[in-house]
C-alpha atoms as a PDB file:
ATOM      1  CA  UNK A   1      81.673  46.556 -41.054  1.00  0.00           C
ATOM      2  CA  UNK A   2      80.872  47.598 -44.245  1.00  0.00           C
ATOM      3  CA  UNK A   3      83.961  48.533 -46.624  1.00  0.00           C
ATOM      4  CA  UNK A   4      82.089  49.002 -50.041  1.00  0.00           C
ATOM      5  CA  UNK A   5      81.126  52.924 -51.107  1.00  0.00           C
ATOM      6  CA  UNK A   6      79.941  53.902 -54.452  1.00  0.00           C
ATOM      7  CA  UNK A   7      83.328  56.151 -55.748  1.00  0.00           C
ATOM      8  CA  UNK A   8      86.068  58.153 -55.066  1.00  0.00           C
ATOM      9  CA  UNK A   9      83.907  61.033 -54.118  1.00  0.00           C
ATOM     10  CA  UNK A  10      82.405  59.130 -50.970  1.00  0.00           C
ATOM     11  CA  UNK A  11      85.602  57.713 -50.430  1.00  0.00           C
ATOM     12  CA  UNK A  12      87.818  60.659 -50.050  1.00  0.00           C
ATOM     13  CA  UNK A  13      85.167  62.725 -48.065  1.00  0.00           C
ATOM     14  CA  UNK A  14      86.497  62.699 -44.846  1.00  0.00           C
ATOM     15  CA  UNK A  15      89.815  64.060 -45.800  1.00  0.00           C
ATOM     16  CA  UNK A  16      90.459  67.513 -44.627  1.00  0.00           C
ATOM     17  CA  UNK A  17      92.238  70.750 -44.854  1.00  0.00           C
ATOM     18  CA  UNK A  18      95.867  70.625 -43.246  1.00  0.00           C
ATOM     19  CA  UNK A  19      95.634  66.698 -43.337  1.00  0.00           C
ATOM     20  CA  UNK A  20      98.728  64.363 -43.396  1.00  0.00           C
ATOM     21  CA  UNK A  21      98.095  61.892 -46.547  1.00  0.00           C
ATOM     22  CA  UNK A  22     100.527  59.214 -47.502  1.00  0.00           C
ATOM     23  CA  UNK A  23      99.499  57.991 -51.099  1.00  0.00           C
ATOM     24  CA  UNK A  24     100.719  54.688 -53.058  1.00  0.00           C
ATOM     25  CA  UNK A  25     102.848  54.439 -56.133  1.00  0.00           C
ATOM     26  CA  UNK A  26     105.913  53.778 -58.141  1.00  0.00           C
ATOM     27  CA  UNK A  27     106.729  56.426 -60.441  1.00  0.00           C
ATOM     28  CA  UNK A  28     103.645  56.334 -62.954  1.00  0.00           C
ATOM     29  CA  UNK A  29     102.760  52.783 -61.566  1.00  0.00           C
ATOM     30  CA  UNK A  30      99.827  51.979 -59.092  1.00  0.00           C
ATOM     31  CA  UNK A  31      98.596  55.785 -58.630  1.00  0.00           C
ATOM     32  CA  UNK A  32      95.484  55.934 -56.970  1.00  0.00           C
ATOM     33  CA  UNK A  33      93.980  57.860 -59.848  1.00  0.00           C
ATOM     34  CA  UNK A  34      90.450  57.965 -58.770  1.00  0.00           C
ATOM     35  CA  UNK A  35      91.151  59.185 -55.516  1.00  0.00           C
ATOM     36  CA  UNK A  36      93.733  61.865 -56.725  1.00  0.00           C
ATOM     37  CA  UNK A  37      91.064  63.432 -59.094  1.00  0.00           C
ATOM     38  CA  UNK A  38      87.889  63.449 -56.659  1.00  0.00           C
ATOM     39  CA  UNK A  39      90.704  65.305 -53.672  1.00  0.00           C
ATOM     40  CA  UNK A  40      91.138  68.184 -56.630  1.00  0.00           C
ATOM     41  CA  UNK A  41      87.223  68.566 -56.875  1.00  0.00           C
ATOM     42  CA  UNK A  42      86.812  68.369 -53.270  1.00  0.00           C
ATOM     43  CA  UNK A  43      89.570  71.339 -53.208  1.00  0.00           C
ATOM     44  CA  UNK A  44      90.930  69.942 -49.950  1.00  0.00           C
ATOM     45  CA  UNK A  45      93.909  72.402 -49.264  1.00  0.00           C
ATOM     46  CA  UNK A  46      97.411  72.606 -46.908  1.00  0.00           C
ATOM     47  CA  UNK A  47      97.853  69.285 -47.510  1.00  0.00           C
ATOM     48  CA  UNK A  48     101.184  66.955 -46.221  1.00  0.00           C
ATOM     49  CA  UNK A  49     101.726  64.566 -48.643  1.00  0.00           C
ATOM     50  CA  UNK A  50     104.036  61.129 -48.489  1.00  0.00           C
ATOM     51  CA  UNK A  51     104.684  59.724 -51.465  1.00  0.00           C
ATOM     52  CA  UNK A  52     107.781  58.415 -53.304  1.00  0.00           C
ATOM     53  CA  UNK A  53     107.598  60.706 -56.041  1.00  0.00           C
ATOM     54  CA  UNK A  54     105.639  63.458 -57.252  1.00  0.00           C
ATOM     55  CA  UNK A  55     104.078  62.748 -60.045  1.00  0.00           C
ATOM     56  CA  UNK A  56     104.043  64.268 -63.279  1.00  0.00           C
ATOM     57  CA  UNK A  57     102.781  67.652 -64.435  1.00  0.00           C
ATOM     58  CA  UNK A  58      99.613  66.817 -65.338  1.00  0.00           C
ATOM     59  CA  UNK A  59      99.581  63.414 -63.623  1.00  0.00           C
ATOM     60  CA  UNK A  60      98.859  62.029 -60.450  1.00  0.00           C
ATOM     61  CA  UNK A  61     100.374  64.247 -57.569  1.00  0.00           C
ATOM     62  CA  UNK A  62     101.158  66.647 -60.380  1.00  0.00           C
ATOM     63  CA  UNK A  63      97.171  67.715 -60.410  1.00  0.00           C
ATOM     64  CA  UNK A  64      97.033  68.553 -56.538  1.00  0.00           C
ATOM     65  CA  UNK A  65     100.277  70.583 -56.764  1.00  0.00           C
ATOM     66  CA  UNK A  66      98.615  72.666 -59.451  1.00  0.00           C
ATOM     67  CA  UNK A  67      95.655  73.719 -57.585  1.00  0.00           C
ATOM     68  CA  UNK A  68      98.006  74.408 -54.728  1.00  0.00           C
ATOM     69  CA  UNK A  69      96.424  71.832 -52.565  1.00  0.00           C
ATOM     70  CA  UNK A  70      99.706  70.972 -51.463  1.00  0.00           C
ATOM     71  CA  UNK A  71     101.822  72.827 -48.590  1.00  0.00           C
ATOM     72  CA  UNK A  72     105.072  70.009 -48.007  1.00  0.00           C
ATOM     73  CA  UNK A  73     106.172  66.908 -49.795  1.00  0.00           C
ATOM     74  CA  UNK A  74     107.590  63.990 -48.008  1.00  0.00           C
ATOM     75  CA  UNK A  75     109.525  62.514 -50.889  1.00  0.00           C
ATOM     76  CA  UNK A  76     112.477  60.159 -52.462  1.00  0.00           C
ATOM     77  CA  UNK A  77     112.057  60.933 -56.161  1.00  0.00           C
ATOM     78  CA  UNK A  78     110.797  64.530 -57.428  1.00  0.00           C
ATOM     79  CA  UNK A  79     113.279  64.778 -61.237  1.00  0.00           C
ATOM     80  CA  UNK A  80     109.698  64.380 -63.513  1.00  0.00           C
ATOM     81  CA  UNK A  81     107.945  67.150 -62.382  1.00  0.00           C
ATOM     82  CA  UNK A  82     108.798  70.978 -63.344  1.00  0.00           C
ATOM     83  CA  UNK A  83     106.168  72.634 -61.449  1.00  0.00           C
ATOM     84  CA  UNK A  84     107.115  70.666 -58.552  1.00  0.00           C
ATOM     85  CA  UNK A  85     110.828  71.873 -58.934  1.00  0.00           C
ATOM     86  CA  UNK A  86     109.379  75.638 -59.748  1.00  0.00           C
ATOM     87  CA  UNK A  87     107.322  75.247 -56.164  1.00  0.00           C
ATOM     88  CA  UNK A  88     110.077  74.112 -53.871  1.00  0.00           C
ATOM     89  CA  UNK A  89     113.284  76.326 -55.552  1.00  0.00           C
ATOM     90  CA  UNK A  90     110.386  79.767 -54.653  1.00  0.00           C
ATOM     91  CA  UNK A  91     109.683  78.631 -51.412  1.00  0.00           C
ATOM     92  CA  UNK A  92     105.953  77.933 -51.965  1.00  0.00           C
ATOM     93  CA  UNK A  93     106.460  73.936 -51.338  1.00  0.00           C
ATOM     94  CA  UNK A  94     108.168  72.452 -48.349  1.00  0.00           C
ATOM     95  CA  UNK A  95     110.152  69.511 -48.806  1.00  0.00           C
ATOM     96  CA  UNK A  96     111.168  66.911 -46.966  1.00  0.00           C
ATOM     97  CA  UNK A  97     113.791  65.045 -48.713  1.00  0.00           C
ATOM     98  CA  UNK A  98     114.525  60.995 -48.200  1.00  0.00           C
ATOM     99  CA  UNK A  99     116.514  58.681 -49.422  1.00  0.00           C
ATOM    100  CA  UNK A 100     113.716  55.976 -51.021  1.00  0.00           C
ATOM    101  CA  UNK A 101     114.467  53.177 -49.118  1.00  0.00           C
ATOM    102  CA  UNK A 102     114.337  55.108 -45.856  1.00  0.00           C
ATOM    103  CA  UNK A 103     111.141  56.555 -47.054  1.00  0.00           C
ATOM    104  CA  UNK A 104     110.052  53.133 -47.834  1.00  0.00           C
ATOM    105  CA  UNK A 105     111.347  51.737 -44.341  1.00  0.00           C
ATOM    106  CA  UNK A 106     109.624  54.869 -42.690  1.00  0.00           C
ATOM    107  CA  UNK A 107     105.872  53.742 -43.659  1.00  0.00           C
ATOM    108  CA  UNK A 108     106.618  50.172 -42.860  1.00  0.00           C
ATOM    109  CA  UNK A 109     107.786  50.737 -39.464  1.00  0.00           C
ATOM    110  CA  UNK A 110     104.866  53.554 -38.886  1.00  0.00           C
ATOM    111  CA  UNK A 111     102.581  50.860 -40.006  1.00  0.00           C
ATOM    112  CA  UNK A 112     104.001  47.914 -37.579  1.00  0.00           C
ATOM    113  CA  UNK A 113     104.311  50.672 -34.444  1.00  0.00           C
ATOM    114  CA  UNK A 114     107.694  51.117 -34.677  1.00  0.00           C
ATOM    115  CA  UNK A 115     107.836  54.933 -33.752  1.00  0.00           C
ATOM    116  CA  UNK A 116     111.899  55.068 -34.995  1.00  0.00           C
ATOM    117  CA  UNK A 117     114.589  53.020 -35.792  1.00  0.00           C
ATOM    118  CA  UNK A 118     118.341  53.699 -36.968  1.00  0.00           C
ATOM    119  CA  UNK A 119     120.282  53.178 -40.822  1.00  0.00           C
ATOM    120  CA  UNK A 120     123.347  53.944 -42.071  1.00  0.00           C
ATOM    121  CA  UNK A 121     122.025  55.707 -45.136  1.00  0.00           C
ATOM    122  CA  UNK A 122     122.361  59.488 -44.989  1.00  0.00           C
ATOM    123  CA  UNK A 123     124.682  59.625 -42.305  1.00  0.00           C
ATOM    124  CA  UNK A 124     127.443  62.222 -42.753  1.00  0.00           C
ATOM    125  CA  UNK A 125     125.202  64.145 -45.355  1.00  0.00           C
ATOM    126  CA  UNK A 126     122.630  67.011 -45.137  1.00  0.00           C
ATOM    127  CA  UNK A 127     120.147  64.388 -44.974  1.00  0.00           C
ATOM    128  CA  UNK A 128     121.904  63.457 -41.311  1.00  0.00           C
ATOM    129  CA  UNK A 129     122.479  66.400 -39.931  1.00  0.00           C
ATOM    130  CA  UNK A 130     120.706  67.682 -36.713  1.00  0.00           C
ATOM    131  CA  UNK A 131     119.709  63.907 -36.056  1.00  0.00           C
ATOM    132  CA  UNK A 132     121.291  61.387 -33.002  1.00  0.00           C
ATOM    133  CA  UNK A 133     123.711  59.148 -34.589  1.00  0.00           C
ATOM    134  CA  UNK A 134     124.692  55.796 -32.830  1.00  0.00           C
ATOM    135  CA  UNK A 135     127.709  53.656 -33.472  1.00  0.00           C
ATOM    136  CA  UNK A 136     126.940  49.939 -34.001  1.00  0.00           C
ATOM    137  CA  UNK A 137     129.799  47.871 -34.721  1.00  0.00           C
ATOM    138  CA  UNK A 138     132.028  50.405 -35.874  1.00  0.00           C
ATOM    139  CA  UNK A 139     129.469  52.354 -38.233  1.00  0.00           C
ATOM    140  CA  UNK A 140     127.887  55.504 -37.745  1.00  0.00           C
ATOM    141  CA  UNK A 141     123.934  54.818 -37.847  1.00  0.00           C
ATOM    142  CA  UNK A 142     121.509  58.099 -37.664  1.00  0.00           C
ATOM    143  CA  UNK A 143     118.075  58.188 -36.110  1.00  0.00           C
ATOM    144  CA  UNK A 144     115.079  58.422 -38.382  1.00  0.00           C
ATOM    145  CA  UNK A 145     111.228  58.939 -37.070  1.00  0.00           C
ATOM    146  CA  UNK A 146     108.656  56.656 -38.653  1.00  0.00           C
ATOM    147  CA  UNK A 147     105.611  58.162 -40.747  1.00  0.00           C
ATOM    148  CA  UNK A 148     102.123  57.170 -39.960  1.00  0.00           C
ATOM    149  CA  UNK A 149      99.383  59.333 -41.695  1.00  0.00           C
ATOM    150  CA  UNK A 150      95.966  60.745 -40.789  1.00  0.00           C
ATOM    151  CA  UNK A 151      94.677  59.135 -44.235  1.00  0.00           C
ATOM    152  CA  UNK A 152      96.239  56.878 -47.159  1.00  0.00           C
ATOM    153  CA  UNK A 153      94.964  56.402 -50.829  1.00  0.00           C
ATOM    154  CA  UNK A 154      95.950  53.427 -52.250  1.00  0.00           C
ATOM    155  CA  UNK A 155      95.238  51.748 -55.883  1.00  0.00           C
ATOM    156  CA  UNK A 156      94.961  47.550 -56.217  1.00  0.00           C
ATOM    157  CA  UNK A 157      94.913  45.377 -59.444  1.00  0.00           C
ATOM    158  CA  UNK A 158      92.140  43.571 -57.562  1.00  0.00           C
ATOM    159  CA  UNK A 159      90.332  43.640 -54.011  1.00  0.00           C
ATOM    160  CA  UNK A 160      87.302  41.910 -52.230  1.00  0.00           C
ATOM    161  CA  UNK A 161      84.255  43.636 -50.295  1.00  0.00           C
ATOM    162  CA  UNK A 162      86.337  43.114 -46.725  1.00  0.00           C
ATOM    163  CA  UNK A 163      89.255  45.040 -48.284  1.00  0.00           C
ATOM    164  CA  UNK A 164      91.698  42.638 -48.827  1.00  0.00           C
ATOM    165  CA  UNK A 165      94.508  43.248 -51.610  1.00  0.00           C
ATOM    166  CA  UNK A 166      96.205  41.938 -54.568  1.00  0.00           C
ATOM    167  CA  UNK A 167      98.987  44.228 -56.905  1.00  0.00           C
ATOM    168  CA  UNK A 168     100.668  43.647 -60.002  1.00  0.00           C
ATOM    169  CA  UNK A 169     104.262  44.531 -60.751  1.00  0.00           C
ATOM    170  CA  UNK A 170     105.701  47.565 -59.876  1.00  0.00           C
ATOM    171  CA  UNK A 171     102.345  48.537 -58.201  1.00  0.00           C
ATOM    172  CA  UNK A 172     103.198  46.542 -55.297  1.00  0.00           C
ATOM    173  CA  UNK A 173     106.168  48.763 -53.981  1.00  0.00           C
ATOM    174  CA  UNK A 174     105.004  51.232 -51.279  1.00  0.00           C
ATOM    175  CA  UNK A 175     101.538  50.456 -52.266  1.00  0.00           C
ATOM    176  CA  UNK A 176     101.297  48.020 -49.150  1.00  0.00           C
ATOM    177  CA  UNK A 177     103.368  49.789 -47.028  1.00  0.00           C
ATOM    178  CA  UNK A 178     101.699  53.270 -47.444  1.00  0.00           C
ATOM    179  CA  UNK A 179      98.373  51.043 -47.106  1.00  0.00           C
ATOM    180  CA  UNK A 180      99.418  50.208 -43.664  1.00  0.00           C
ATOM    181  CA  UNK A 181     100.808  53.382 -42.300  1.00  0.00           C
ATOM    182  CA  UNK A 182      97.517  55.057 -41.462  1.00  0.00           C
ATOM    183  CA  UNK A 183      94.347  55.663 -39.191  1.00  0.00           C
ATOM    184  CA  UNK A 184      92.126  55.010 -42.336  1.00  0.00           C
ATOM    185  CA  UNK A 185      93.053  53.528 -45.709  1.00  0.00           C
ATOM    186  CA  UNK A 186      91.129  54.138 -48.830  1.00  0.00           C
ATOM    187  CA  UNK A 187      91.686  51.464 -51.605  1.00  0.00           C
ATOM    188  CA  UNK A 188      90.401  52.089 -55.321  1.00  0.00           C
ATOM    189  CA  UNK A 189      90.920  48.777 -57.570  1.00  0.00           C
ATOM    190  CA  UNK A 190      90.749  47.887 -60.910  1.00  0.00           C
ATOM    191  CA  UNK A 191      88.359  44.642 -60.344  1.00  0.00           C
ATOM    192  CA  UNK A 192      85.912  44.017 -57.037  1.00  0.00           C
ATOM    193  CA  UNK A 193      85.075  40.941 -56.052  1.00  0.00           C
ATOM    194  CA  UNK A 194      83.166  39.171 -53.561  1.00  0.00           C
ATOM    195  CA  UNK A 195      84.472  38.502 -49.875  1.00  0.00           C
ATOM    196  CA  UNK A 196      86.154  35.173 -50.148  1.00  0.00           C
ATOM    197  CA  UNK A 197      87.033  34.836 -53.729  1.00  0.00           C
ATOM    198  CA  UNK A 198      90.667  35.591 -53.752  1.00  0.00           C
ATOM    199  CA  UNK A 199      92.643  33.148 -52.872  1.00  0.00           C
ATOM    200  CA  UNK A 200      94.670  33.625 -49.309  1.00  0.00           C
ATOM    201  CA  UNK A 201      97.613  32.852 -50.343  1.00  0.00           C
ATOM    202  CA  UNK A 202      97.916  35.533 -52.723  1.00  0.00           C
ATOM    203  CA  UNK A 203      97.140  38.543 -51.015  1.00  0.00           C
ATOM    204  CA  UNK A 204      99.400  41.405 -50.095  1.00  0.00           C
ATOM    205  CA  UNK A 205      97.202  43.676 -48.193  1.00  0.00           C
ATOM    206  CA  UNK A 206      94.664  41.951 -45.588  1.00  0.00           C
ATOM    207  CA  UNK A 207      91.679  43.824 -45.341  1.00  0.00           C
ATOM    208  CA  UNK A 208      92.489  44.703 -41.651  1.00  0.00           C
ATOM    209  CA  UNK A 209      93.924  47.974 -42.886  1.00  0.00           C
ATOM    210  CA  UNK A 210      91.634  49.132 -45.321  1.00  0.00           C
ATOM    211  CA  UNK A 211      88.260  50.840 -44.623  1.00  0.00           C
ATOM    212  CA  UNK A 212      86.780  52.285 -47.560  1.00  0.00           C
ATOM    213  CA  UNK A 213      86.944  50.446 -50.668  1.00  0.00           C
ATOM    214  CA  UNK A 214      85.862  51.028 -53.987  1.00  0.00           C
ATOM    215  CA  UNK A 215      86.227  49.893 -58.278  1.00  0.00           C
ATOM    216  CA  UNK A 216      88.092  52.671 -59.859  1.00  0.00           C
ATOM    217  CA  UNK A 217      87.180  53.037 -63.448  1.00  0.00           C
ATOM    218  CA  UNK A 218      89.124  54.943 -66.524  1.00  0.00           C
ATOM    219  CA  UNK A 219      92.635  54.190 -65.846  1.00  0.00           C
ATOM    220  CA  UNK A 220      95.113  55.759 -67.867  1.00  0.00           C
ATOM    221  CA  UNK A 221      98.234  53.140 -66.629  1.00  0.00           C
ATOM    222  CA  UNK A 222     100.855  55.846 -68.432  1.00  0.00           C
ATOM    223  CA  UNK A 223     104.164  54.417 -69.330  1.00  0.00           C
ATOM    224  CA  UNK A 224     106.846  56.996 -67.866  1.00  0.00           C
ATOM    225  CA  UNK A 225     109.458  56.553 -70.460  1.00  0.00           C
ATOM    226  CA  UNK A 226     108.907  54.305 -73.537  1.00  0.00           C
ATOM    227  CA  UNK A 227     111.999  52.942 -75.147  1.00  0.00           C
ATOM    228  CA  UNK A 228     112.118  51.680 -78.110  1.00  0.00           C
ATOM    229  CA  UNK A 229     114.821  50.067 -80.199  1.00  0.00           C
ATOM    230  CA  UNK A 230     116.299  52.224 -83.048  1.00  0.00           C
ATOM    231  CA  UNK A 231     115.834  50.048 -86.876  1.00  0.00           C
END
């Protein structure tokens, strides 16, 4: 099967209006930039989309919010982005509101076929209510549903023409778990390489998952806060 298209824009064609897409990231690390950008000029609309956070105004999920491109948010962290908070407070964004590592826990089960499984996080809050609870033990455990997407968008320090995966840092949470938790993966990286040059033993993503893959280009890599020392 061949993995390898040209760019984002042949990558993200098959995503359409009303889809569910989960999309990789830690805050400003490991967005899947490419992919982000060609879904704006594609104009693809009522989007669901999973993603720890949401971006920054003008930054990653930020740009798809301000075209309106997206109709709910499945989310842990959402405090960097105004419009976002502007969007949800009138109504015009659903949100879905989890805690991260239940979010996180959510697209690795949906990815291994778990279809739900219960935690003790959230449980006698709002984000428990209306859910089963179980006891286990003597603690109070709520039900939570996994996520599994109709599309992901992932972004790779490095990948090979079968689609296997290598991340750096920070890129590497939910990266591989959002890359998993979907019918078809799309993974943009920073450096291609031929099949069988990376070495086995340091991949995170087997190709398995991915089907489209393709060498991003212009990354920005924006630091979300910079701290500096004062003198």
């Amino acid at each position: 099967m061949n993995k390898l298209v040209k760019n984002a824009d042949e990558a993200v064609a098959e995503i359409f209006d009303g889809a569910v897409l989960a999309i990789g990231g830690f805050g400003l690390c490991g967005i899947p930039e490419n992919c982000i950008a060609a879904l704006v000029k594609k104009r693809v609309k009522n989007l669901t989309c999973i993603s720890n956070n949401a971006g920054v105004d003008d930054f990653g999920i930020g740009l798809l919010l301000q075209q309106r491109q997206v109709k709910k948010m499945i989310s842990s962290y959402v405090g960097e982005n105004k419009l976002f908070e502007e969007m949800v407070l009138s109504g015009e964004l659903e949100l879905e509101l989890t805690p991260q590592g239940t979010l996180a826990e959510k697209l690795r089960a949906g990815g291994a076929g778990i279809p739900a499984f219960f935690t003790a996080t959230g449980y006698g809050t709002q984000i428990g209510e209306l859910k089963e609870t179980r006891e286990f033990n003597g603690r109070h455990y709520i039900l939570e549903r996994s996520l599994f997407a109709d599309f992901s968008i992932v972004k790779a320090w490095k990948g090979d023409t079968m689609g296997n995966l290598v991340f750096r840092g920070t890129a590497r949470n939910f990266n591989p778990d959002v890359a998993t938790a979907s019918y078809k993966t799309i993974a943009e990286v920073e450096e291609l390489v031929p099949a069988g040059e990376l070495n086995p033993d340091h991949i995170h993503v087997p190709g398995i998952y991915i089907k489209k893959i393709f060498q991003g280009s212009a990354y920005e890599k924006r630091i979300e806060r910079r701290m500096l020392r004062k003198g």
